[in-house]
Protein backbone atom coordinates (compact mmCIF):
# COMPACT_ATOMS: atom_id res chain seq x y z
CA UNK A 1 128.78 114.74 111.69
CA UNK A 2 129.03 117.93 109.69
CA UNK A 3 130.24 115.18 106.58
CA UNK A 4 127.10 113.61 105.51
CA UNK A 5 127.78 109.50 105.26
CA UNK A 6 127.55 108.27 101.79
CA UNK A 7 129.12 105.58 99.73
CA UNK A 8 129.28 106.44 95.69
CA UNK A 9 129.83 104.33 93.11
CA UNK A 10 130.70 105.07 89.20
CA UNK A 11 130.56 103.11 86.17
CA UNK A 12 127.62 100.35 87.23
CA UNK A 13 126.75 98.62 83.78
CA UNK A 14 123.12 96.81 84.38
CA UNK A 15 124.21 94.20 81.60
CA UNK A 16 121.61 92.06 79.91
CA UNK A 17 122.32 88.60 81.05
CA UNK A 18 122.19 89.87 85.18
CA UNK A 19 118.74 91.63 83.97
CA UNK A 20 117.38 88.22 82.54
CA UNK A 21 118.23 86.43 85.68
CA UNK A 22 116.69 89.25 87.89
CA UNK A 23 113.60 89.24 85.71
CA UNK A 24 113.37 85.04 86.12
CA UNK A 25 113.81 86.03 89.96
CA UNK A 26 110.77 89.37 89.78
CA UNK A 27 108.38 87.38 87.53
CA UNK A 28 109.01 90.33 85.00
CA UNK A 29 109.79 88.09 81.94
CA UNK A 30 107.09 88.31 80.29
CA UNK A 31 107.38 92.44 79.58
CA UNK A 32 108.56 93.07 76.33
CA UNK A 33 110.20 96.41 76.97
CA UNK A 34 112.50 94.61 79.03
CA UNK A 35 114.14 92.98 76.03
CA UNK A 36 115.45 93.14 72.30
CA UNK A 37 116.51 96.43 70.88
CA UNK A 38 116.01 99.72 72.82
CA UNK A 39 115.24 97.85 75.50
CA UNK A 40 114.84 99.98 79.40
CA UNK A 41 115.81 98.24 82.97
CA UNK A 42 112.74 97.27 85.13
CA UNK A 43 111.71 100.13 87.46
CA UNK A 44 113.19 98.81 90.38
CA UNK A 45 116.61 97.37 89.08
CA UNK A 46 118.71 100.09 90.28
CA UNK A 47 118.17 98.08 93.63
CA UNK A 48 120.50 95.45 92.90
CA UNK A 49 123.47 98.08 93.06
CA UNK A 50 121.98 100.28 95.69
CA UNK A 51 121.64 97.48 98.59
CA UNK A 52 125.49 96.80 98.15
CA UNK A 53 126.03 100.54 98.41
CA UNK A 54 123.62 100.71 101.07
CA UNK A 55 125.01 98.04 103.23
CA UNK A 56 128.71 99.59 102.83
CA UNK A 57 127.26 102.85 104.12
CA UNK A 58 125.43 100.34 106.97
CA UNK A 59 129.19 99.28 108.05
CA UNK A 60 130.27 102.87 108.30
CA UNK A 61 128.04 103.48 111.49
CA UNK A 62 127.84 99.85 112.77
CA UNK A 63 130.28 99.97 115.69
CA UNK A 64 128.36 102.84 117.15
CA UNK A 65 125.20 100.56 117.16
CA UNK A 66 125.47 98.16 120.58
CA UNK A 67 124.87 94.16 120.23
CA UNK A 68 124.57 94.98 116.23
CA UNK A 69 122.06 91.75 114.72
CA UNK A 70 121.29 91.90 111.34
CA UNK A 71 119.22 94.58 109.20
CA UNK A 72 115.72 94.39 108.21
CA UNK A 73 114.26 96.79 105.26
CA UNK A 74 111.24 98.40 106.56
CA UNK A 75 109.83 100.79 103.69
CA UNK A 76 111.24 102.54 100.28
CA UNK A 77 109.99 104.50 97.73
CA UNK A 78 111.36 104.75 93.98
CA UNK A 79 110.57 107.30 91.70
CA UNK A 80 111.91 106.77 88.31
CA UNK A 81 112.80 110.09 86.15
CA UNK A 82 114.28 108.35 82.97
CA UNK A 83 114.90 105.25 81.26
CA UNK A 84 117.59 103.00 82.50
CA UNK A 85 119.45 101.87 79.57
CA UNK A 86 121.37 97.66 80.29
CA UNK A 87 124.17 99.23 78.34
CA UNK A 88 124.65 102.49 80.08
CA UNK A 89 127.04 103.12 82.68
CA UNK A 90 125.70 104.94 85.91
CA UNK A 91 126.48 106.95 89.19
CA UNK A 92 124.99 106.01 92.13
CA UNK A 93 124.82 107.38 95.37
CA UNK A 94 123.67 106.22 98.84
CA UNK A 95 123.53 108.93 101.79
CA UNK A 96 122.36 108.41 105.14
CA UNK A 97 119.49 110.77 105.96
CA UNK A 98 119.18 110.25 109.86
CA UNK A 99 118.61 107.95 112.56
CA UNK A 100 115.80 106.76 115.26
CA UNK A 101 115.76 105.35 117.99
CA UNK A 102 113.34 102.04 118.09
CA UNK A 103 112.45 99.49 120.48
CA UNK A 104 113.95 96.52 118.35
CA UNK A 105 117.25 98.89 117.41
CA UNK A 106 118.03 101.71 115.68
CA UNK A 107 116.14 102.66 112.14
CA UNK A 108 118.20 104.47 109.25
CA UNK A 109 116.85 106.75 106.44
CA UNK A 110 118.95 106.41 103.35
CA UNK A 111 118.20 108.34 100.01
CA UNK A 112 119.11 107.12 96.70
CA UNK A 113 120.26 108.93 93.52
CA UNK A 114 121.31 107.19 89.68
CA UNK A 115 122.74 109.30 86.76
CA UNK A 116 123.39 107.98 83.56
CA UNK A 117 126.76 108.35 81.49
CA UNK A 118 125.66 111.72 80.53
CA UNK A 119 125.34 112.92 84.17
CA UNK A 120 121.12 113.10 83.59
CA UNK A 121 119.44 112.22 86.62
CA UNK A 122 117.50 109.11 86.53
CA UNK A 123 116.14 107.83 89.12
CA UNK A 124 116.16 108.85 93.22
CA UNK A 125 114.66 107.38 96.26
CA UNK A 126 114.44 106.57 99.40
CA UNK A 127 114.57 103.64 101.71
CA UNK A 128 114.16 102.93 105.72
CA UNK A 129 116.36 99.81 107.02
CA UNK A 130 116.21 98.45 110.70
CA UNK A 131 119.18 97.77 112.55
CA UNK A 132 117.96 95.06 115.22
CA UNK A 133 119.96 94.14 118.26
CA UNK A 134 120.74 90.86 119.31
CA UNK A 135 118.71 90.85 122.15
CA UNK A 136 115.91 91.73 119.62
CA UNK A 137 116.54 89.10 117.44
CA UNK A 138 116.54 86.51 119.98
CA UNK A 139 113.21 87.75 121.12
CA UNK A 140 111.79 87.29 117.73
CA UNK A 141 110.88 89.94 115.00
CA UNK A 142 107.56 91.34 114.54
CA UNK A 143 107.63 94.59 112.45
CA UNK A 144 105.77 97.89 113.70
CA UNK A 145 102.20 97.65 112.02
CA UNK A 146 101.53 93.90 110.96
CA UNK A 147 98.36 93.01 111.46
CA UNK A 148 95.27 91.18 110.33
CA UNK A 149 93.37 92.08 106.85
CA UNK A 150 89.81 90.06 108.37
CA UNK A 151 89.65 87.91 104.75
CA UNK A 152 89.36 88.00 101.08
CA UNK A 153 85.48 88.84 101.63
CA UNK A 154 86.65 91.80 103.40
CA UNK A 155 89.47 92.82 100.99
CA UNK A 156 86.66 92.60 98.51
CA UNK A 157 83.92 94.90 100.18
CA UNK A 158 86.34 97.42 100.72
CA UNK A 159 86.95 97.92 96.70
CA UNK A 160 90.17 95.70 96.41
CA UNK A 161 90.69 94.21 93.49
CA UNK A 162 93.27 91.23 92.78
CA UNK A 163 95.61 91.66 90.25
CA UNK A 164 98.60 89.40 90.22
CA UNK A 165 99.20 85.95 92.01
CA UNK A 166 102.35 84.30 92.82
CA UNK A 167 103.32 80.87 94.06
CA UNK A 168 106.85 81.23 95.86
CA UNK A 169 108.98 78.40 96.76
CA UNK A 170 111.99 78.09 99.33
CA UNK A 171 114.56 79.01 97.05
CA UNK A 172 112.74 82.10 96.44
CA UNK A 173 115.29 83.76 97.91
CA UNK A 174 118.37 82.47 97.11
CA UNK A 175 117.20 83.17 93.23
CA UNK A 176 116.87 87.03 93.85
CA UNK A 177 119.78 87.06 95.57
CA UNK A 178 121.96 85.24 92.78
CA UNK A 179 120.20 87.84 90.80
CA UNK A 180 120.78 91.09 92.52
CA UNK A 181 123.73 90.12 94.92
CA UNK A 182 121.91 90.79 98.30
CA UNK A 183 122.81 87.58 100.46
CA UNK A 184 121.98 88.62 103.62
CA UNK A 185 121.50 85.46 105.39
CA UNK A 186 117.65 86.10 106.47
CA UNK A 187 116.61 85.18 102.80
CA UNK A 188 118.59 82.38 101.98
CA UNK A 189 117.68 79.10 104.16
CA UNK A 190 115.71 78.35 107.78
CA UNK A 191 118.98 77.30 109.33
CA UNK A 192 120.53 80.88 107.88
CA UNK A 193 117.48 82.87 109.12
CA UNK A 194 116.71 81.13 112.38
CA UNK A 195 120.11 83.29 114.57
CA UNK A 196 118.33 86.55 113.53
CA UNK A 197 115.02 85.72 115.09
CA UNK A 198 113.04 83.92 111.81
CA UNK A 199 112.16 80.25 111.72
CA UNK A 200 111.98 80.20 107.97
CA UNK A 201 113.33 82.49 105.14
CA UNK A 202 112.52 85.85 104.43
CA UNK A 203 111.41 87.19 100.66
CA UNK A 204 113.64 90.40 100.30
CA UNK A 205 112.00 93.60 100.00
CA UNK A 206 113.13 94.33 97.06
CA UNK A 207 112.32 91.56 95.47
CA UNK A 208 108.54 92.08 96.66
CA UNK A 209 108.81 95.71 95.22
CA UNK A 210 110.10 94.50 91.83
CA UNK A 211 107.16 91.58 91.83
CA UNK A 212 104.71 94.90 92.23
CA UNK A 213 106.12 97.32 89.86
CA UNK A 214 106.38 94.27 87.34
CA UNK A 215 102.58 93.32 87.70
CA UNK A 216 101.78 97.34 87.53
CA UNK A 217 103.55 97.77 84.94
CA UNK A 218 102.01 94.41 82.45
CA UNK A 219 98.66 94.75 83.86
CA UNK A 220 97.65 98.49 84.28
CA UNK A 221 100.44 99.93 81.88
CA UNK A 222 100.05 98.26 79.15
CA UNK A 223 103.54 96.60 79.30
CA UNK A 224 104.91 100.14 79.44
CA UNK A 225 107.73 100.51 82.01
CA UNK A 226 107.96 104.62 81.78
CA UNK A 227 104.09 105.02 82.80
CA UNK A 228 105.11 104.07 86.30
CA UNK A 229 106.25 107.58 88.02
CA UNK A 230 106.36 106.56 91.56
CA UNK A 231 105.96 103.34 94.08
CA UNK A 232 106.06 103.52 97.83
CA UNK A 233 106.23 100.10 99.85
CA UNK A 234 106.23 99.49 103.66
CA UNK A 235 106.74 96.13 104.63
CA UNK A 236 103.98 94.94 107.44
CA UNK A 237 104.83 91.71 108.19
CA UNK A 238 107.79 89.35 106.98
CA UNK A 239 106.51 87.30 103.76
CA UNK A 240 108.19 83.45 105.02
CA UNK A 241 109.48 81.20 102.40
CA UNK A 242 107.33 79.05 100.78
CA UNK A 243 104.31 80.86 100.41
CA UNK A 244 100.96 81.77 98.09
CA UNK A 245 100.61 85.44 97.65
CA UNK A 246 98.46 87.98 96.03
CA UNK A 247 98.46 91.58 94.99
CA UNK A 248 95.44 93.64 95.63
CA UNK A 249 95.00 96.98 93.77
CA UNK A 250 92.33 99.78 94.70
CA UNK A 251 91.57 103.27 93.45
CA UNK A 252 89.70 105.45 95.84
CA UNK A 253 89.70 109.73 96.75
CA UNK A 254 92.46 110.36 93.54
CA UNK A 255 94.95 107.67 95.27
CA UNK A 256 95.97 103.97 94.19
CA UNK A 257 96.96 102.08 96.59
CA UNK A 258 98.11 98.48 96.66
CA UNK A 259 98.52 95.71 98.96
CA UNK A 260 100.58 92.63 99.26
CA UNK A 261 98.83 89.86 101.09
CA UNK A 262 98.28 86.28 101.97
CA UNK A 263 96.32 84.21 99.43
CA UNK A 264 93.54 83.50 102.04
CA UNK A 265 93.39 87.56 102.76
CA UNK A 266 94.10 87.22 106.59
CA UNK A 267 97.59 88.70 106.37
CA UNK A 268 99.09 91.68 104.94
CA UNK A 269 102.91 91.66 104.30
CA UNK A 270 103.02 94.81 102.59
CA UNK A 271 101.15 98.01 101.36
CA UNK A 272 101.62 100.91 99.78
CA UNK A 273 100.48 103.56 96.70
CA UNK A 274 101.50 104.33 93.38
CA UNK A 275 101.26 106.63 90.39
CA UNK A 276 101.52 106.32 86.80
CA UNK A 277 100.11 107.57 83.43
């Protein structure tokens, strides 16, 4: 189309009691910056308005897509410019990029952009989503690149180093997406999941990219959300609901990369890299 798709939406107020609950959800609590006076939105919060806005945009080009069933997020990258602000109103807008052609469906780019009430750009990004076909989903998902880590020993001798842990239940999901408004039905319960090809829940991807930035950010930055500058994820494998997770952090030729794994080290469900000061 020579119109670029994109759904905008003004006046978004973060409000402190949704951030609370979406911190509960993120295991973010704990940061003091996210609370009290002068206090800035996690890194990743503009997420919780920007899947609604990217899922509208999703609708606009669904009836082109044949046998349409369900969306899975594949990758994103934030890059945060300046401090969100709970009370601030913001601008956000959603555009579709482009499209590709894929085995399981059709993958859309979408790019991201927040401005606060003075029209000062803070934060943009970008995200790929997967729109699976029915047949697809009948046939069972298994996402472009999962594969096998070979162990914690492994993980180890290759300079990883473990810096967060997290226990998540079964209602994992259903807690991020009270917080953040996201219920597609993949993450809420087996019965909910199981039409779109997954026999148990599925953590959301944001919600995995929050738990990163948030252990990043109280663990390497000092408890300092502004020293995070950037944070690219791709999603490997789907993280099923319960589960005992880990992060793994490594520095190595000027880059710091990070990966999301099983407990036990055999599985990665995500990996990426990151800067900050």
């Amino acid at each position: 189309p020579r119109r670029r798709i994109a759904v905008e939406r003004r006046g978004t107020v973060p409000g402190g009691g949704r951030m609370a609950a979406y911190l509960r959800a993120t295991d973010g609590a704990r940061i003091a910056a996210f609370e009290g006076p002068g206090a800035v939105a996690p890194p990743v919060f503009h997420a919780t308005w920007e899947t609604g806005a990217a899922l509208e945009l999703l609708t606009q080009v669904a009836e082109s897509i044949p046998s349409f069933g369900g969306v899975v997020h594949l990758e994103s990258e934030t890059v945060p410019l300046r401090p969100l602000r709970p009370e601030d109103r913001y601008r956000c807008r959603v555009e579709l990029e482009g499209t590709e052609e894929d085995p399981r469906g059709v993958s859309l780019r979408v790019s991201a952009r927040n401005w606060n009430g003075a029209e000062q750009l803070c934060s943009e990004g970008s995200a790929r989503f997967l729109v699976r076909t029915r047949e697809a989903a009948r046939a069972g998902p298994k996402p472009k690149g999962a594969r096998e880590t070979g162990g914690a020993a492994a993980a180890e001798a290759e300079g990883w180093a473990e810096l967060a842990r997290w226990s998540l239940g079964s209602g994992a999901g259903r807690r991020y997406a009270r917080a953040s408004g996201d219920y597609n039905p993949i993450h809420l319960w087996g019965w909910t999941a199981r039409p779109f090809g997954f026999r148990r829940p599925v953590l959301h991807g944001y919600c995995t990219e929050a738990m990163v930035a948030h252990a990043l950010v109280e663990r390497l930055f000092r408890g300092d959300p502004t020293a995070l500058r950037r944070l690219r994820i791709a999603f490997r494998a789907p993280l099923l609901l319960p589960a005992r997770a880990c992060l793994l952090v490594r520095e190595a030729e000027g880059r710091r990369s990070f990966r999301v794994s099983a407990v036990d080290g055999e599985k990665t469900f995500a990996e990426g890299e990151f800067t900050g000061a």
